[in-house]
C-alpha atoms as a PDB file:
ATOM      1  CA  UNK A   1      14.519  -4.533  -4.978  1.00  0.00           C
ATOM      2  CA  UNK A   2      16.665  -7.238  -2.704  1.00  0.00           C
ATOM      3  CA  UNK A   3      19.791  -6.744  -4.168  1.00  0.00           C
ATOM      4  CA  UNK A   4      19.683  -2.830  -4.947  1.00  0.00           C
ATOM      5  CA  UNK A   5      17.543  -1.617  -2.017  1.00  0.00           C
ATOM      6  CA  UNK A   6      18.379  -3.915   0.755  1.00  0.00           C
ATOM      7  CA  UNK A   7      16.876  -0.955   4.150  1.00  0.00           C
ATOM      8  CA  UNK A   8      13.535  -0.268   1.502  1.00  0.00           C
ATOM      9  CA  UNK A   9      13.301  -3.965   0.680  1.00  0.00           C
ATOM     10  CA  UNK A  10      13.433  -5.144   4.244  1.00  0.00           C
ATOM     11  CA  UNK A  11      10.718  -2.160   5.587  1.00  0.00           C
ATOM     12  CA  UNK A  12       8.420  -3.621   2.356  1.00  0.00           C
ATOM     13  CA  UNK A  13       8.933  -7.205   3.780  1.00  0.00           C
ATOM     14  CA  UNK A  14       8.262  -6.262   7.473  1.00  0.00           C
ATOM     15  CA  UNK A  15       5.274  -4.046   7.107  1.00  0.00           C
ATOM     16  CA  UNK A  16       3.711  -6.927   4.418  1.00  0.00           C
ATOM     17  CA  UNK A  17       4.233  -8.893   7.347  1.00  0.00           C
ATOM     18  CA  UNK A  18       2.975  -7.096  10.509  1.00  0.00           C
ATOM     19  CA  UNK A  19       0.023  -6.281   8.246  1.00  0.00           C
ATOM     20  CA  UNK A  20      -0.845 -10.299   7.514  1.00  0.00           C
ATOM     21  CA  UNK A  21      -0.172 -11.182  11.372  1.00  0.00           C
ATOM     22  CA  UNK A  22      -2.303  -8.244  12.662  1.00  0.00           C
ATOM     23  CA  UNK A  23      -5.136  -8.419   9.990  1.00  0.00           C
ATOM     24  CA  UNK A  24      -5.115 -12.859  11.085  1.00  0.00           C
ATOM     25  CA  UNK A  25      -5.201 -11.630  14.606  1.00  0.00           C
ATOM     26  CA  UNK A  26      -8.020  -9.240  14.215  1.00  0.00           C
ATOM     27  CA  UNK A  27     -10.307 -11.738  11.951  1.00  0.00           C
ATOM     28  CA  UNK A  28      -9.255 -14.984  14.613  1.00  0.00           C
ATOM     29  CA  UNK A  29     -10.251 -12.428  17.484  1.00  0.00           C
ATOM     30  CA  UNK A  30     -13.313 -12.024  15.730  1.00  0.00           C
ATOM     31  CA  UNK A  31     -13.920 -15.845  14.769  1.00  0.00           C
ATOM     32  CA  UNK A  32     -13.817 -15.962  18.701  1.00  0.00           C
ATOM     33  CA  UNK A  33     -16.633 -13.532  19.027  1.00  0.00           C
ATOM     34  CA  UNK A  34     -14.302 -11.315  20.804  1.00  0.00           C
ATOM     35  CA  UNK A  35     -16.624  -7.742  20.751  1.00  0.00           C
ATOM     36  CA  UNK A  36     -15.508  -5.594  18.186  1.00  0.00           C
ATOM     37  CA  UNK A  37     -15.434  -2.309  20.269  1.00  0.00           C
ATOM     38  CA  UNK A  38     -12.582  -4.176  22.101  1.00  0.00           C
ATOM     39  CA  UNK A  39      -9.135  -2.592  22.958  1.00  0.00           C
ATOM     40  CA  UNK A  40      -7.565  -5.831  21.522  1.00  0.00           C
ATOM     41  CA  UNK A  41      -9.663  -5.630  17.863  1.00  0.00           C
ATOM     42  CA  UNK A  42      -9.383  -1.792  17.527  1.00  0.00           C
ATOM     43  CA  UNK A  43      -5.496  -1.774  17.739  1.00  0.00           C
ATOM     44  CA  UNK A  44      -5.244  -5.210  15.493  1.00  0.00           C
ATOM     45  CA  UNK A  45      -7.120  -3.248  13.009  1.00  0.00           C
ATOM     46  CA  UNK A  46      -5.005   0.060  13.287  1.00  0.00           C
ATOM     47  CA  UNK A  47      -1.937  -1.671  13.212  1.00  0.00           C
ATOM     48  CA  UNK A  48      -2.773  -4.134   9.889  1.00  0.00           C
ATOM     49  CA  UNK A  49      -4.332  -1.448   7.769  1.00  0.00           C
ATOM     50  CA  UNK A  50      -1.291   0.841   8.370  1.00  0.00           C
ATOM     51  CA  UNK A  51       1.407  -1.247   7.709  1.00  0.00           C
ATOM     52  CA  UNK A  52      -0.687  -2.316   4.275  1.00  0.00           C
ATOM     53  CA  UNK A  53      -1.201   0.957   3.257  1.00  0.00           C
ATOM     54  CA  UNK A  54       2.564   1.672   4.337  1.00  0.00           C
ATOM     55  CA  UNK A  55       3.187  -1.200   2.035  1.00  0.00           C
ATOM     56  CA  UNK A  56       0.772  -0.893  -0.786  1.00  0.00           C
ATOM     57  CA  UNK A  57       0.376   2.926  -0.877  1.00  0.00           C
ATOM     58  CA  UNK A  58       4.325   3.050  -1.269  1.00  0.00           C
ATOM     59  CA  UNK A  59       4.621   0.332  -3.675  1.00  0.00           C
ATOM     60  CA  UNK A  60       1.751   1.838  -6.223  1.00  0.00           C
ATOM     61  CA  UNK A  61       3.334   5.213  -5.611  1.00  0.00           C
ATOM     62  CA  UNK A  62       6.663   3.908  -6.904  1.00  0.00           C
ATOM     63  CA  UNK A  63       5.450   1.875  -9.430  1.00  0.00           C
ATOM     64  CA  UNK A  64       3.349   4.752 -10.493  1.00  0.00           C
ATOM     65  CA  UNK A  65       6.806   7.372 -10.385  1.00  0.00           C
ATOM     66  CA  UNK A  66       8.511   5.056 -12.296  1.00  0.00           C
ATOM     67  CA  UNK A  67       6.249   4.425 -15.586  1.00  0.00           C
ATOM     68  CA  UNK A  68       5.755   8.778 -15.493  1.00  0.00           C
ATOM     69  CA  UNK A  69       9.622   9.058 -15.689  1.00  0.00           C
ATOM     70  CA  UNK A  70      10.775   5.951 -18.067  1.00  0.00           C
ATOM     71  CA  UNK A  71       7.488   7.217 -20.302  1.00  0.00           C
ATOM     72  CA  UNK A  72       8.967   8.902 -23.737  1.00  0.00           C
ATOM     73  CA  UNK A  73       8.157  13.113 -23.052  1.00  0.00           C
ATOM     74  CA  UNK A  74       6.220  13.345 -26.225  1.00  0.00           C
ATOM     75  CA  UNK A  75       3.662  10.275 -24.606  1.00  0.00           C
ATOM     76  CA  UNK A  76       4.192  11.564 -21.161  1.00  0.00           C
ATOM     77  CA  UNK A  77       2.513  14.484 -22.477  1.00  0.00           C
ATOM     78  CA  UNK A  78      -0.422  12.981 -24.124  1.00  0.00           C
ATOM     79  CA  UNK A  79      -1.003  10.799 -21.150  1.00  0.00           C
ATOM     80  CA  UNK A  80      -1.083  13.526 -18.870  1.00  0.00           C
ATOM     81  CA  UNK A  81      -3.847  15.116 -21.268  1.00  0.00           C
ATOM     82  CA  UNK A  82      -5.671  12.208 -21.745  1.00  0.00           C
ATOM     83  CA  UNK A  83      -5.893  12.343 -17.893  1.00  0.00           C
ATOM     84  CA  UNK A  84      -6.152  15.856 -16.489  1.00  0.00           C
ATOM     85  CA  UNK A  85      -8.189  17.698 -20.001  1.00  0.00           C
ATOM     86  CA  UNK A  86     -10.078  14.935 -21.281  1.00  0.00           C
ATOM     87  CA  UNK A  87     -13.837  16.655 -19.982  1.00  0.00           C
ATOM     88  CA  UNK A  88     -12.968  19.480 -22.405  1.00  0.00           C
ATOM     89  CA  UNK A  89     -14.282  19.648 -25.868  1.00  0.00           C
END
C-alpha cells in the first residue's frame, strides 16, 4: 500500500498512530486516577476509538471489497448464498 497508495497509506499510518498515543494517554490518565468523567479522559477516548475505527473499519472494509471482487462469479455466488439464504430449507 506504500508504494501504490502513498495519501491512503500515510492517513492508515497517522490514524494507527493518533489512535495508540490517545488510547496510552487515556489508560496513563487513568493509571493516575485521573476521574473518568474528566474533560481530559472523555476526549482521549473519543479521539483513540475514532481514529481506530477510521483505521480498522477501513482496512476490513477493503480487505473485505477486495476478496468479493477477485472471488471467481460462480463462488461469489455460492458465498453470497451460503451467507444471506442459508436459514431457508
Amino acid at each position: 500500500m506504500r508504494d501504490l497508495h502513498r495519501p491512503r497509506y500515510w492517513l492508515f499510518m497517522a490514524a494507527s498512530w493518533v489512535g495508540f498515543a490517545s488510547s496510552m494517554v487515556m489508560t496513563l490518565s487513568l493509571l493516575v486516577r485521573m476521574s473518568a468523567d474528566s474533560r481530559h479522559v472523555r476526549w482521549s477516548f473519543v479521539v483513540a476509538y475514532s481514529s481506530l475505527v477510521l483505521t480498522f473499519v477501513w482496512a476490513g472494509v477493503r480487505a473485505f471489497l477486495w476478496l468479493v471482487i477477485s472471488v471467481h462469479p460462480e463462488h461469489r455466488t455460492r458465498i453470497v448464498q451460503a451467507l444471506c439464504c442459508s436459514h431457508r430449507n
